[in-house]
PDB file of N, CA and C in Angstrom:
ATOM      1  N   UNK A   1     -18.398 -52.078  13.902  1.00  0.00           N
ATOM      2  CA  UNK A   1     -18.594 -50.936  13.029  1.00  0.00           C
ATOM      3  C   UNK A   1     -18.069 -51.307  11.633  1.00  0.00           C
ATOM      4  N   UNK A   2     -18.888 -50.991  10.773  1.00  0.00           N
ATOM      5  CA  UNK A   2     -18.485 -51.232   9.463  1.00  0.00           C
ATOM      6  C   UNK A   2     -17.550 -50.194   8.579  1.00  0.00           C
ATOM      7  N   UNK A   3     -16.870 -50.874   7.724  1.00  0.00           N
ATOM      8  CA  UNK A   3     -15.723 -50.388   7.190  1.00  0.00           C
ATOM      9  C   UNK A   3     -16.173 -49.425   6.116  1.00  0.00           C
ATOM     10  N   UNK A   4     -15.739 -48.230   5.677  1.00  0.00           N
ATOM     11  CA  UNK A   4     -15.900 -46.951   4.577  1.00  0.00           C
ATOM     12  C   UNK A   4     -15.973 -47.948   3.689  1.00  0.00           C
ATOM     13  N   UNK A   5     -17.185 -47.657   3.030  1.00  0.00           N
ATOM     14  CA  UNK A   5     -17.410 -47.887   1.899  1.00  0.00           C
ATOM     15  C   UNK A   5     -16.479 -47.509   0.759  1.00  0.00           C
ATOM     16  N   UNK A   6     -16.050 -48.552  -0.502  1.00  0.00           N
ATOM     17  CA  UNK A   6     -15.056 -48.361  -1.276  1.00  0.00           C
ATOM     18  C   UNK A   6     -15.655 -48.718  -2.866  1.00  0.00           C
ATOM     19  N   UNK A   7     -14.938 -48.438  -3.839  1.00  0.00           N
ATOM     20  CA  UNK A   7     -15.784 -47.981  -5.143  1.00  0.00           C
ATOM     21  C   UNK A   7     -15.191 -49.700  -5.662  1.00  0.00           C
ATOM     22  N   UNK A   8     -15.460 -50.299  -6.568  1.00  0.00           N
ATOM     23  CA  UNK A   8     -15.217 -51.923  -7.504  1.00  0.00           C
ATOM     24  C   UNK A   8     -14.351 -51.087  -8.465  1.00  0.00           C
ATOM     25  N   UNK A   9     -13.083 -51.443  -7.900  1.00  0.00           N
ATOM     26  CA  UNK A   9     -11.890 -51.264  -8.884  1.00  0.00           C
ATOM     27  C   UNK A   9     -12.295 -51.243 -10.722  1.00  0.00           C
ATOM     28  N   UNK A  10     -12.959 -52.721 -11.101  1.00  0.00           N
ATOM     29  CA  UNK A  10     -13.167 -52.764 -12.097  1.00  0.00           C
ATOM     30  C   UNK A  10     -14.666 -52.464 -12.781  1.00  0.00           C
ATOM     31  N   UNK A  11     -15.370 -51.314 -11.769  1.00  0.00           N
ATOM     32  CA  UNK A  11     -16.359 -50.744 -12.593  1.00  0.00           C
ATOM     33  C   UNK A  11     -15.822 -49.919 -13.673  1.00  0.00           C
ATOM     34  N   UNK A  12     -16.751 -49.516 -14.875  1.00  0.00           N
ATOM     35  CA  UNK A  12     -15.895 -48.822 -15.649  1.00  0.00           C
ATOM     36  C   UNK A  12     -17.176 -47.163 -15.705  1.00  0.00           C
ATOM     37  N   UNK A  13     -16.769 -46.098 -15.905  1.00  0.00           N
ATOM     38  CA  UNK A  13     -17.161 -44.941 -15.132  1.00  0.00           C
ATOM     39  C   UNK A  13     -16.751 -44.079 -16.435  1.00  0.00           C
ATOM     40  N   UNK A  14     -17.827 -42.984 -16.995  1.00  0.00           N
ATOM     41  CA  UNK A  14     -18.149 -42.268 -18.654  1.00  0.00           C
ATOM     42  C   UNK A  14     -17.333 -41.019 -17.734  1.00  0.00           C
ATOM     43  N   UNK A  15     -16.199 -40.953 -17.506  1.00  0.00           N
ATOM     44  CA  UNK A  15     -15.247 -39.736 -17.902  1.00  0.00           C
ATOM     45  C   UNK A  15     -14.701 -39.041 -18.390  1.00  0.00           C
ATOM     46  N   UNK A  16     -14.836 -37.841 -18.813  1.00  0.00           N
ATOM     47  CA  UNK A  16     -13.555 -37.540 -19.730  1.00  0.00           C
ATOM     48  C   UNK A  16     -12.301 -36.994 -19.099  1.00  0.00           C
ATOM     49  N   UNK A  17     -10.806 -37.029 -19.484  1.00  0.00           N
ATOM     50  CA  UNK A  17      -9.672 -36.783 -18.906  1.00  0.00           C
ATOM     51  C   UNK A  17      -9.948 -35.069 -18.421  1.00  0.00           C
ATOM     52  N   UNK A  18     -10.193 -34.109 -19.470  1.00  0.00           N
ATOM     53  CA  UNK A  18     -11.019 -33.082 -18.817  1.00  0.00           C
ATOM     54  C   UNK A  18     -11.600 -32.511 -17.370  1.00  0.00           C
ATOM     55  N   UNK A  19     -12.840 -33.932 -17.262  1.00  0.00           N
ATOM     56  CA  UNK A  19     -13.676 -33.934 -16.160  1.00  0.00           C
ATOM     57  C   UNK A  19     -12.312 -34.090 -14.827  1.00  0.00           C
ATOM     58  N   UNK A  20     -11.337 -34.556 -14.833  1.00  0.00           N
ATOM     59  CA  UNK A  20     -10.609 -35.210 -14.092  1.00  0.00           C
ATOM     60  C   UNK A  20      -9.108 -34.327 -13.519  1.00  0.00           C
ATOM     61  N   UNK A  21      -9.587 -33.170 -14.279  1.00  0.00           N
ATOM     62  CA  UNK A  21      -8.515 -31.989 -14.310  1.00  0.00           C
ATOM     63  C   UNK A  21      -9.701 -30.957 -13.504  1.00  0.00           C
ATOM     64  N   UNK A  22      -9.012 -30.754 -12.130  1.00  0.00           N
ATOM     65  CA  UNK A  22      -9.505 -29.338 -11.243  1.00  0.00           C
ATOM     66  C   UNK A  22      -9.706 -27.949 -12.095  1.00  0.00           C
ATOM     67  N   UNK A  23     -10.664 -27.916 -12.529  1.00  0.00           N
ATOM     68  CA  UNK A  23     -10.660 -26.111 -13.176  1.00  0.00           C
ATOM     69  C   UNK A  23      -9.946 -25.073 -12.746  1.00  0.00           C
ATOM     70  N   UNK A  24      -9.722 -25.030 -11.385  1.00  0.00           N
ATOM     71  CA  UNK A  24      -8.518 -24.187 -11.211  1.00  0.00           C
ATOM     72  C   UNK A  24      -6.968 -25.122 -11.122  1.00  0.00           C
ATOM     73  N   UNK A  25      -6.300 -25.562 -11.939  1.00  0.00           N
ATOM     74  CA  UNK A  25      -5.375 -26.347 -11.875  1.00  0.00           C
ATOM     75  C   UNK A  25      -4.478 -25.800 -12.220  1.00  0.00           C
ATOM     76  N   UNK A  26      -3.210 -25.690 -11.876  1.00  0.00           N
ATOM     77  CA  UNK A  26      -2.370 -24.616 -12.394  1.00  0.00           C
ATOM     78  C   UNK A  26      -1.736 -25.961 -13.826  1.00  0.00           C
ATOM     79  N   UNK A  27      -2.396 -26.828 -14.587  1.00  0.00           N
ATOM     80  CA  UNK A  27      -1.981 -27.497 -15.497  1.00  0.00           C
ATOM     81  C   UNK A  27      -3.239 -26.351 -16.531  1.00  0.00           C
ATOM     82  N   UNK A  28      -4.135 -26.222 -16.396  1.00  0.00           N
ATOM     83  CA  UNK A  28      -4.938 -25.371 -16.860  1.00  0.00           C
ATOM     84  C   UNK A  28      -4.795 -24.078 -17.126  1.00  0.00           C
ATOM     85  N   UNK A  29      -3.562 -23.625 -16.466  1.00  0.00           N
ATOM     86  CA  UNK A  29      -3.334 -21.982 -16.181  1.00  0.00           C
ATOM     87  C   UNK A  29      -1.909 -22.140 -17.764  1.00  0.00           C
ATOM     88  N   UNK A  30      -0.919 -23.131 -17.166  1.00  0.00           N
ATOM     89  CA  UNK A  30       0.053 -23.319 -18.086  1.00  0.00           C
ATOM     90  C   UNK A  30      -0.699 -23.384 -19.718  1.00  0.00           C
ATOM     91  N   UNK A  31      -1.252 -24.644 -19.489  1.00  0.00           N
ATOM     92  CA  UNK A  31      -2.310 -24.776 -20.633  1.00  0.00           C
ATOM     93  C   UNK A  31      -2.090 -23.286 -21.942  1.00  0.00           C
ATOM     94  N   UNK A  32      -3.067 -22.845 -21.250  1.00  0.00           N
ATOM     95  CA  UNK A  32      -3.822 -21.383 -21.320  1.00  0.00           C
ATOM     96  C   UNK A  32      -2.851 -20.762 -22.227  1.00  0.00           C
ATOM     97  N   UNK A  33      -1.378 -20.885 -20.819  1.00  0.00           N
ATOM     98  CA  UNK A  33      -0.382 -19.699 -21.152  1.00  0.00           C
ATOM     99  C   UNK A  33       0.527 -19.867 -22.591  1.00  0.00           C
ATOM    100  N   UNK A  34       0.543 -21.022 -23.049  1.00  0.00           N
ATOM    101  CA  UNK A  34       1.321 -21.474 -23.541  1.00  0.00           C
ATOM    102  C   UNK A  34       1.157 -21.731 -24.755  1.00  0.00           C
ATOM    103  N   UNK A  35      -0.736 -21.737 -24.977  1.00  0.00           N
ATOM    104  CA  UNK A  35      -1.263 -21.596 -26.278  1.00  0.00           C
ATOM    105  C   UNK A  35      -1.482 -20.499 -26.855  1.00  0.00           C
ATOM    106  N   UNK A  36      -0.937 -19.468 -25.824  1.00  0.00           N
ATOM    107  CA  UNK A  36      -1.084 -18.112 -26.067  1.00  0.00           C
ATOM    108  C   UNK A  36       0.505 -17.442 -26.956  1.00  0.00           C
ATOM    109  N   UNK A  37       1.172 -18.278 -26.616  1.00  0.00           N
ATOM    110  CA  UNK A  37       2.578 -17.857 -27.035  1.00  0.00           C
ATOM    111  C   UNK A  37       2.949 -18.056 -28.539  1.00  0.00           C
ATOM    112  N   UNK A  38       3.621 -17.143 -29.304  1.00  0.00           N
ATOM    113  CA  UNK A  38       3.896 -17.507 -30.597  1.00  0.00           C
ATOM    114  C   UNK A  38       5.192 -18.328 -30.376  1.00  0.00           C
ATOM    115  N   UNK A  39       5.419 -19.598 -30.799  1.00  0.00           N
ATOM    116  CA  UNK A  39       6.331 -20.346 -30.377  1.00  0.00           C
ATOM    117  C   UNK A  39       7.592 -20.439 -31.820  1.00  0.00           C
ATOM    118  N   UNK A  40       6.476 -20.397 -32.758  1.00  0.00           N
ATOM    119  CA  UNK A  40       7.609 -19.965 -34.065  1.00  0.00           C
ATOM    120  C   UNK A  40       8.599 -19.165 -33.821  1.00  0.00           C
ATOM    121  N   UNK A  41       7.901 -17.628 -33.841  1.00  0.00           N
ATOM    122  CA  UNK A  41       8.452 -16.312 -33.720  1.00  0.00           C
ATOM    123  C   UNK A  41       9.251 -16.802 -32.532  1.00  0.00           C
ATOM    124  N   UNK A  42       9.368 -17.090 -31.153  1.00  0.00           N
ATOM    125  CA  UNK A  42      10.202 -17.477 -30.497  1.00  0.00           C
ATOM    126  C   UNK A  42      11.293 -18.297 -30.980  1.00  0.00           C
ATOM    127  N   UNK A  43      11.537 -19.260 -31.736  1.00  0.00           N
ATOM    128  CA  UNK A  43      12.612 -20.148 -32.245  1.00  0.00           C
ATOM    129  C   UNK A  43      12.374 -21.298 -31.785  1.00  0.00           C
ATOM    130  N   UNK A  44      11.997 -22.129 -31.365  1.00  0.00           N
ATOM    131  CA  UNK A  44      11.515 -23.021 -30.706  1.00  0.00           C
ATOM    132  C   UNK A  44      11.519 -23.884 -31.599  1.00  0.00           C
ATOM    133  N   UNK A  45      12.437 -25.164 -31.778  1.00  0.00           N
ATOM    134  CA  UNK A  45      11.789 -26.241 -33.137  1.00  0.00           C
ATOM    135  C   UNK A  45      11.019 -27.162 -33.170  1.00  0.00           C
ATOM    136  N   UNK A  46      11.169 -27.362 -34.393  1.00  0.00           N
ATOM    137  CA  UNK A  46      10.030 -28.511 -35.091  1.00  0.00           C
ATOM    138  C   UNK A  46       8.562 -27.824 -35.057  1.00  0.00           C
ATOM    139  N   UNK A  47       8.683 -26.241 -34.775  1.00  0.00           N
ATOM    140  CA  UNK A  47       7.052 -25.978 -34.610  1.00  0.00           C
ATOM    141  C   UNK A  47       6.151 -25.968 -36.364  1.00  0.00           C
ATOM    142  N   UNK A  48       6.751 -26.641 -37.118  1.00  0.00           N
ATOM    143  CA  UNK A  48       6.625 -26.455 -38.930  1.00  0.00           C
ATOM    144  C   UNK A  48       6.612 -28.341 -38.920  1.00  0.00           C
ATOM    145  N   UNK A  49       5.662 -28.927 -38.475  1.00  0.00           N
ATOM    146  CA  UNK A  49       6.078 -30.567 -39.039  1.00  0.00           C
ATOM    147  C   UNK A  49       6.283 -30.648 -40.428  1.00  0.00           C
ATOM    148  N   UNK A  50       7.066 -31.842 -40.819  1.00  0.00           N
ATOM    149  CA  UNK A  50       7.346 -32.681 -41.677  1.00  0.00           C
ATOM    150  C   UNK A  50       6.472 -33.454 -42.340  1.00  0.00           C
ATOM    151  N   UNK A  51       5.966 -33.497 -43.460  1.00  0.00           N
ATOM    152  CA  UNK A  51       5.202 -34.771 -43.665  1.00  0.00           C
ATOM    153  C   UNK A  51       5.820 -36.012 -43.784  1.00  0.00           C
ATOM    154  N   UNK A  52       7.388 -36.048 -44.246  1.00  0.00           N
ATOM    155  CA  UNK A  52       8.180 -37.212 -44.235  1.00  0.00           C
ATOM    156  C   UNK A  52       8.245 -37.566 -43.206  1.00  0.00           C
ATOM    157  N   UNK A  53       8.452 -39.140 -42.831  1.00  0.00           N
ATOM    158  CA  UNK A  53       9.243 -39.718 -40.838  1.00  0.00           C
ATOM    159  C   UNK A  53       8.115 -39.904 -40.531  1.00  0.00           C
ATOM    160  N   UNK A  54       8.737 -40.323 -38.877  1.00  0.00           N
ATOM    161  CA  UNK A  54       7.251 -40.356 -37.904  1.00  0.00           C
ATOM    162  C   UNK A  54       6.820 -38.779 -37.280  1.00  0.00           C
ATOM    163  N   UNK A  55       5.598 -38.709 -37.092  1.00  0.00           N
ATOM    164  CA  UNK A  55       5.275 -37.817 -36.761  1.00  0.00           C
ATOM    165  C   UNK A  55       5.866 -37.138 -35.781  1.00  0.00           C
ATOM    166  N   UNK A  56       6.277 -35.601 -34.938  1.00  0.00           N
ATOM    167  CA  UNK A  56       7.238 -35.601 -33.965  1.00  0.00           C
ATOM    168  C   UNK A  56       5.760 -34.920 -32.893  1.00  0.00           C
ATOM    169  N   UNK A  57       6.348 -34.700 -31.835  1.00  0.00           N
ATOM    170  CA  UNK A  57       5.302 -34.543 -30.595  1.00  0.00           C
ATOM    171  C   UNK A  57       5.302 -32.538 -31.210  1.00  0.00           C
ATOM    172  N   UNK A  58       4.548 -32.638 -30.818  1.00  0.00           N
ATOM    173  CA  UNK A  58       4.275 -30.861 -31.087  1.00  0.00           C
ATOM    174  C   UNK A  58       4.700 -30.195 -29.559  1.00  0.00           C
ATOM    175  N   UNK A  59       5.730 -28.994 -30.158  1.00  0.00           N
ATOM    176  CA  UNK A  59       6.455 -28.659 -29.511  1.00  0.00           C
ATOM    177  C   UNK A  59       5.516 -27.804 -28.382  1.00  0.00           C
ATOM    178  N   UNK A  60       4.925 -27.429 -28.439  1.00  0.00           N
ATOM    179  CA  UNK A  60       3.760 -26.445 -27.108  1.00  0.00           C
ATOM    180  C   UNK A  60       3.259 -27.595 -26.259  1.00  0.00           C
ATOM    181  N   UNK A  61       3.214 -28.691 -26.512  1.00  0.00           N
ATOM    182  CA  UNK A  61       2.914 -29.829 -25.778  1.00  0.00           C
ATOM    183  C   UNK A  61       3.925 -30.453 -24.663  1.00  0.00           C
ATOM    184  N   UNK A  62       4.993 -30.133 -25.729  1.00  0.00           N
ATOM    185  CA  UNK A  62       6.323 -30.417 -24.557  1.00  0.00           C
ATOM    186  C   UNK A  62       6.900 -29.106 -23.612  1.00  0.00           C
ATOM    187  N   UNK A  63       6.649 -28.116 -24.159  1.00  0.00           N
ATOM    188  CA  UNK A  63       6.640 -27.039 -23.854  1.00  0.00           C
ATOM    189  C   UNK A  63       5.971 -26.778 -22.246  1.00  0.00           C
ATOM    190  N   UNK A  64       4.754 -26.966 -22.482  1.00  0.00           N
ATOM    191  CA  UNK A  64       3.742 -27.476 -21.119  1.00  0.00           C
ATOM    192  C   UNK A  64       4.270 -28.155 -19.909  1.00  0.00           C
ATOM    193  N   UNK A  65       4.826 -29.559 -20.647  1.00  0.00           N
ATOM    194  CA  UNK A  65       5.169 -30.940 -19.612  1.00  0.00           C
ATOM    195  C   UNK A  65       5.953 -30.128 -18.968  1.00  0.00           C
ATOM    196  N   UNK A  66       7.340 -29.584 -19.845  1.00  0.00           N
ATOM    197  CA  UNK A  66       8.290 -28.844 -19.300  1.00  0.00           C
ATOM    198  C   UNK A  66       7.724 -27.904 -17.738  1.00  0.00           C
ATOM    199  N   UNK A  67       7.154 -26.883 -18.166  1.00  0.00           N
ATOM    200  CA  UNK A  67       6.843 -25.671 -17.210  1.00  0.00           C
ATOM    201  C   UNK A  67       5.561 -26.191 -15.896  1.00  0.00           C
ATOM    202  N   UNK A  68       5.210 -27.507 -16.487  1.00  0.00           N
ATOM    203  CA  UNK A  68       4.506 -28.193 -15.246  1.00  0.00           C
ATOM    204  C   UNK A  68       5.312 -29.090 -14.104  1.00  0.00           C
ATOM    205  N   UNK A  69       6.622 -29.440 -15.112  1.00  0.00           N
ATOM    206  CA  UNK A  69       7.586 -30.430 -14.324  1.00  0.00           C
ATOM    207  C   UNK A  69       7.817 -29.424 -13.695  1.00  0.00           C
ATOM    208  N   UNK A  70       8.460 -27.701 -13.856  1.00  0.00           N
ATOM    209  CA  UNK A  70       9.781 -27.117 -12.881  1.00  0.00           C
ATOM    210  C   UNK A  70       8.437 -26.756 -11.778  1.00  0.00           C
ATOM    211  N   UNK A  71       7.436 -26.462 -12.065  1.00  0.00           N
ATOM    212  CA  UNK A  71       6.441 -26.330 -10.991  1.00  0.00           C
ATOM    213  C   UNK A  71       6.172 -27.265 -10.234  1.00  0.00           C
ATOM    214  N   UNK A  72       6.381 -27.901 -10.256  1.00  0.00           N
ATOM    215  CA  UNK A  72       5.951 -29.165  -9.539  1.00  0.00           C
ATOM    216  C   UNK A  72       7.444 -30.412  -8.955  1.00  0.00           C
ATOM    217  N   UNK A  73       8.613 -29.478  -9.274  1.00  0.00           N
ATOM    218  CA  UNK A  73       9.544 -30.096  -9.022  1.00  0.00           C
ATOM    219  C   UNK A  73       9.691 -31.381 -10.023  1.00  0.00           C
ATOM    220  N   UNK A  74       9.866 -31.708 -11.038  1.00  0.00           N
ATOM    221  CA  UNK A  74       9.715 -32.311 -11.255  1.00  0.00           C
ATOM    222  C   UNK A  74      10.768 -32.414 -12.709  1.00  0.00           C
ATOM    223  N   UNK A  75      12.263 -32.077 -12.708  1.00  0.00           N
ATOM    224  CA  UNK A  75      12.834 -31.164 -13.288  1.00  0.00           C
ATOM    225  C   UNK A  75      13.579 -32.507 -14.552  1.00  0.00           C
ATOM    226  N   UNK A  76      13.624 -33.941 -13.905  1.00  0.00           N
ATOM    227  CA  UNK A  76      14.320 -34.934 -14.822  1.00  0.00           C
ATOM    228  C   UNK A  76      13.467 -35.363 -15.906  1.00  0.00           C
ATOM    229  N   UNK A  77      14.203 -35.585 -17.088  1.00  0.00           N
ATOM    230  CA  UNK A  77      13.178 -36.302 -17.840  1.00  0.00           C
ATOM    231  C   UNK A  77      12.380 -37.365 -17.462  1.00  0.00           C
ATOM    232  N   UNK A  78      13.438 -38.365 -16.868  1.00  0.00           N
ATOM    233  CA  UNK A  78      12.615 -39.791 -16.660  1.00  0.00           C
ATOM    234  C   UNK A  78      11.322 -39.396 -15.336  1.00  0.00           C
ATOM    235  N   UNK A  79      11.307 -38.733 -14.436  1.00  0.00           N
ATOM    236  CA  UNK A  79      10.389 -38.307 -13.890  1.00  0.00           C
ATOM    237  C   UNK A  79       9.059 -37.616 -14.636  1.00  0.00           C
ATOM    238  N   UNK A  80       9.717 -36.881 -15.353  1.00  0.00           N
ATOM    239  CA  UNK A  80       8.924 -35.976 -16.337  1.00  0.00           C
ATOM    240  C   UNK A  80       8.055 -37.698 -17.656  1.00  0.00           C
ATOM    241  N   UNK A  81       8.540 -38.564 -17.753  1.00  0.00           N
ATOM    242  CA  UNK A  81       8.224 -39.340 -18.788  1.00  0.00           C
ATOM    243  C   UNK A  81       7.336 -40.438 -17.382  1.00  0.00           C
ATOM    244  N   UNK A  82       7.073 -40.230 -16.250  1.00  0.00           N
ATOM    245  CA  UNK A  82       7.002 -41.015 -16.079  1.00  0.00           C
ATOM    246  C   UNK A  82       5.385 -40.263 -15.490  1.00  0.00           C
ATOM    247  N   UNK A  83       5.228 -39.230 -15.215  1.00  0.00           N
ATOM    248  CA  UNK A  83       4.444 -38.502 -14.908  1.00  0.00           C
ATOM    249  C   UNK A  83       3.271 -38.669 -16.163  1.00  0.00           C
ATOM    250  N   UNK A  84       4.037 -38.739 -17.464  1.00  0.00           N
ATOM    251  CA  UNK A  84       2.698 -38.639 -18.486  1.00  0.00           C
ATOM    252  C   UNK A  84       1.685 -40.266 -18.341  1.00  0.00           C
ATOM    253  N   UNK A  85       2.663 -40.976 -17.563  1.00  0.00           N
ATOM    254  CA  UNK A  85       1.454 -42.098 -17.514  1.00  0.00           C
ATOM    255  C   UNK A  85       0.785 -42.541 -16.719  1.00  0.00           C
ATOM    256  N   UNK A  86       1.466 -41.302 -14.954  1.00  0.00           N
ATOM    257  CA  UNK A  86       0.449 -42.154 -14.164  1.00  0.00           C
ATOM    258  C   UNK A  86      -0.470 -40.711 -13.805  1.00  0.00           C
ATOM    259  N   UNK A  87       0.277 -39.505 -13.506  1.00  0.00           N
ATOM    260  CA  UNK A  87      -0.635 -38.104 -13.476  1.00  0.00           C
ATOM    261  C   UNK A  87      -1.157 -37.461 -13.934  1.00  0.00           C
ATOM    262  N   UNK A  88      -2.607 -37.480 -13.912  1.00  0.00           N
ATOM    263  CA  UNK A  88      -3.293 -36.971 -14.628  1.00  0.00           C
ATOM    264  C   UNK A  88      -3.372 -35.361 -15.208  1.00  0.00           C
ATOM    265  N   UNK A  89      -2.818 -34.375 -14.342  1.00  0.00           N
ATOM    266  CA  UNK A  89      -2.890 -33.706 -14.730  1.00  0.00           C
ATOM    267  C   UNK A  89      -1.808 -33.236 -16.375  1.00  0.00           C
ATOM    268  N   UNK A  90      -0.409 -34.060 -16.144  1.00  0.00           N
ATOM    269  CA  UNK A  90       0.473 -34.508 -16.914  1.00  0.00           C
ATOM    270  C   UNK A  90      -0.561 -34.646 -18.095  1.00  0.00           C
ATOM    271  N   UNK A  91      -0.950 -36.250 -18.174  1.00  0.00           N
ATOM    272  CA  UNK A  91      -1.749 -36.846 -19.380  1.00  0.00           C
ATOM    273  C   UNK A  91      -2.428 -35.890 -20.265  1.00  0.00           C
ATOM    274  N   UNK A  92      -3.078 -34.588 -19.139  1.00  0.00           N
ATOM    275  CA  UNK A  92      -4.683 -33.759 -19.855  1.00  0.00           C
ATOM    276  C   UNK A  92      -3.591 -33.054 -20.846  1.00  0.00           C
ATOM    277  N   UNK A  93      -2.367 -32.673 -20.086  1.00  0.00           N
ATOM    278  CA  UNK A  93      -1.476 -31.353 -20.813  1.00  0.00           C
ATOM    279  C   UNK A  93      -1.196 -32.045 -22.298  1.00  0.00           C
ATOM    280  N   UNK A  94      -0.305 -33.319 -22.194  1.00  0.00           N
ATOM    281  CA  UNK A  94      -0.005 -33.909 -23.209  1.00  0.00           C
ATOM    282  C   UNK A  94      -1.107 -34.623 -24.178  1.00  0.00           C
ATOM    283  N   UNK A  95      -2.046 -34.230 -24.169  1.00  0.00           N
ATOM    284  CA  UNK A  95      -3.412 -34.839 -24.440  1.00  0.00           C
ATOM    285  C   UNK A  95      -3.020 -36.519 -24.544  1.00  0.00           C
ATOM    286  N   UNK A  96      -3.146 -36.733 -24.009  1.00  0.00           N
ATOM    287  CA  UNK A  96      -3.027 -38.361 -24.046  1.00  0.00           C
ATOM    288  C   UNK A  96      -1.254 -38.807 -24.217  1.00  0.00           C
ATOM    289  N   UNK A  97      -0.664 -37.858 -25.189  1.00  0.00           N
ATOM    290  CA  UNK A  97       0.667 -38.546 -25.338  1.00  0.00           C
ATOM    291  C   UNK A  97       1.661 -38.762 -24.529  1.00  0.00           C
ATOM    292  N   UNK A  98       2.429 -39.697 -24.636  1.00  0.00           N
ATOM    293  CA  UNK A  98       3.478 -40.495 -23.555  1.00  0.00           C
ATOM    294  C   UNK A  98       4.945 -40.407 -24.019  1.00  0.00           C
ATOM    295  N   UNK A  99       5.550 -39.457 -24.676  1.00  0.00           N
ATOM    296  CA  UNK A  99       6.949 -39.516 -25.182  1.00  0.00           C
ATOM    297  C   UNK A  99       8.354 -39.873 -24.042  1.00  0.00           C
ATOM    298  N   UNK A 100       9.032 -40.069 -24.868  1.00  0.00           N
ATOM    299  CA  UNK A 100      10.035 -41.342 -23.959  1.00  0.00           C
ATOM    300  C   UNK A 100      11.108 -40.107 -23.224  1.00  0.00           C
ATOM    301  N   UNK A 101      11.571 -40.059 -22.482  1.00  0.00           N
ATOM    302  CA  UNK A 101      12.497 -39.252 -21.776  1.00  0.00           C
ATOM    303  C   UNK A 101      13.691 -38.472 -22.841  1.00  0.00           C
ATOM    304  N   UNK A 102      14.171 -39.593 -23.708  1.00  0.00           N
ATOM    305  CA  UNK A 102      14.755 -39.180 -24.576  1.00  0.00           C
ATOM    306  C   UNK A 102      14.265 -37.450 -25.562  1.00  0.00           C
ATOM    307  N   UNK A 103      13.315 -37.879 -25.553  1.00  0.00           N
ATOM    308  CA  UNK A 103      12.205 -37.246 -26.611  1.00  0.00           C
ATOM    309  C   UNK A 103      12.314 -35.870 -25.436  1.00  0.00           C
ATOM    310  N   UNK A 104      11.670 -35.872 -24.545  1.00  0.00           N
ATOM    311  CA  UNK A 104      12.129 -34.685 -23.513  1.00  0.00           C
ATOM    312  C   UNK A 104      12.846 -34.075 -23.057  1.00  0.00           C
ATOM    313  N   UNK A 105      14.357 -34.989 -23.056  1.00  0.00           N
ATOM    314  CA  UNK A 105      15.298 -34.510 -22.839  1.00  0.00           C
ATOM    315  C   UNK A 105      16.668 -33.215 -24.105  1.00  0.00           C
ATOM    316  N   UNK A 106      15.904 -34.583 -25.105  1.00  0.00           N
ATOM    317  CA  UNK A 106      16.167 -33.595 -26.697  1.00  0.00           C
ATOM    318  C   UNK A 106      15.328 -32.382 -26.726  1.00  0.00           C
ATOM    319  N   UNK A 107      14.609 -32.092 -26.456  1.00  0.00           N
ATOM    320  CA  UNK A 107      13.523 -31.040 -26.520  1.00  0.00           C
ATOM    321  C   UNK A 107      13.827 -29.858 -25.859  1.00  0.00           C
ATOM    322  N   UNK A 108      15.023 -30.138 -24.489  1.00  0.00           N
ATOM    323  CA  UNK A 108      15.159 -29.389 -23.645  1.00  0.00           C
ATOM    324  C   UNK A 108      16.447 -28.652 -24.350  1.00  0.00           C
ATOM    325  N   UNK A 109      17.106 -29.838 -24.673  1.00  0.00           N
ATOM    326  CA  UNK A 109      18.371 -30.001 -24.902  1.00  0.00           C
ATOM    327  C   UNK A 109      18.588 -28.962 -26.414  1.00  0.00           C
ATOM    328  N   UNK A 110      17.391 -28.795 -27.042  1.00  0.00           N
ATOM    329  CA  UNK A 110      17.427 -28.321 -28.620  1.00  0.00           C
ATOM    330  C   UNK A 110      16.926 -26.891 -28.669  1.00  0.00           C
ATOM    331  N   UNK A 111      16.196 -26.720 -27.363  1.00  0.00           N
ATOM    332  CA  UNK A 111      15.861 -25.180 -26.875  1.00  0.00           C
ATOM    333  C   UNK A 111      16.069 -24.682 -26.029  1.00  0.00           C
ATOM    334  N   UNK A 112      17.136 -25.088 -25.284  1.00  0.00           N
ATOM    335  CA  UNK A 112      17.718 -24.550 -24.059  1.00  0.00           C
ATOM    336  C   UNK A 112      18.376 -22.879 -24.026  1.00  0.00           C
ATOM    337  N   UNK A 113      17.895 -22.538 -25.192  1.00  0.00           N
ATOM    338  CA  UNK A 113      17.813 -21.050 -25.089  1.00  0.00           C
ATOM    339  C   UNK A 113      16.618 -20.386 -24.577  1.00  0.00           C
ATOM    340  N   UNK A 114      15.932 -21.037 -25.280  1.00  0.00           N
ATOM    341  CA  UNK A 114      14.427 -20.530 -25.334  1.00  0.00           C
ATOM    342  C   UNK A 114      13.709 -20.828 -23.856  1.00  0.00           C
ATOM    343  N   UNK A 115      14.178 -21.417 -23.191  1.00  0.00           N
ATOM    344  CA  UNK A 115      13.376 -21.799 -22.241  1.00  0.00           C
ATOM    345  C   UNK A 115      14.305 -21.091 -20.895  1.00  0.00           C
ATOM    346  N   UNK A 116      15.445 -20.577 -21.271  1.00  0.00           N
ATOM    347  CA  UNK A 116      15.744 -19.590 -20.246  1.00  0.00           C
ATOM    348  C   UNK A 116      15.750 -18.583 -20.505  1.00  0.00           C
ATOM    349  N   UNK A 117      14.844 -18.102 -21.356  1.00  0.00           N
ATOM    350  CA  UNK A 117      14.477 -16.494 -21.507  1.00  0.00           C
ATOM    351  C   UNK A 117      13.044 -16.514 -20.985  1.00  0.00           C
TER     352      UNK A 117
END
């Protein structure tokens, strides 16, 4: 009997990260919720970038990772930093970006008001 057929690792396949996110995904629901929120009026920083420096990650983005990590158990930074590069649903939230644990952990660390209200 022959073996399940399996896909060539190195075909390459017209996806978008989108296509690759379940429509009902609760990364989709957060999404949603979170673009809905006035994050200024909340206190929340860096939501005003800088044009001086390097650019900083936009705070509703981390905002997301955040409320997808405690859902998903997923509560450490370095877990949380490690998620944006191999889970996809992670990646769709952060649109592509990969910030370093540090970067997450400051984030938590700089609104840790805001995120227990």
């Amino acid at each position: 009997m022959p073996y399940v057929k399996t896909i060539d690792r190195n075909q390459m396949y017209m996806t978008s990260l989108d296509m690759m996110v379940d429509p009902d995904s609760i990364a989709r629901i957060i999404d949603a919720f979170v673009d809905s929120l006035d994050l200024t009026g909340m206190g929340f920083t860096n939501t005003n970038p800088s044009s001086e420096g390097r650019p900083a990650y936009n705070p509703g983005s981390l905002l997301k990772l955040y409320l997808y990590g405690h859902r998903n158990n997923m509560r450490s930074s370095r877990k949380l930093q490690k998620a944006c590069h191999v889970n996809i649903e992670a990646k769709w939230l952060m649109k592509g970006a990969e910030p370093d644990f540090r970067t997450i952990s400051d984030f938590r660390k700089d609104n840790v008001s805001r995120l227990k209200d």
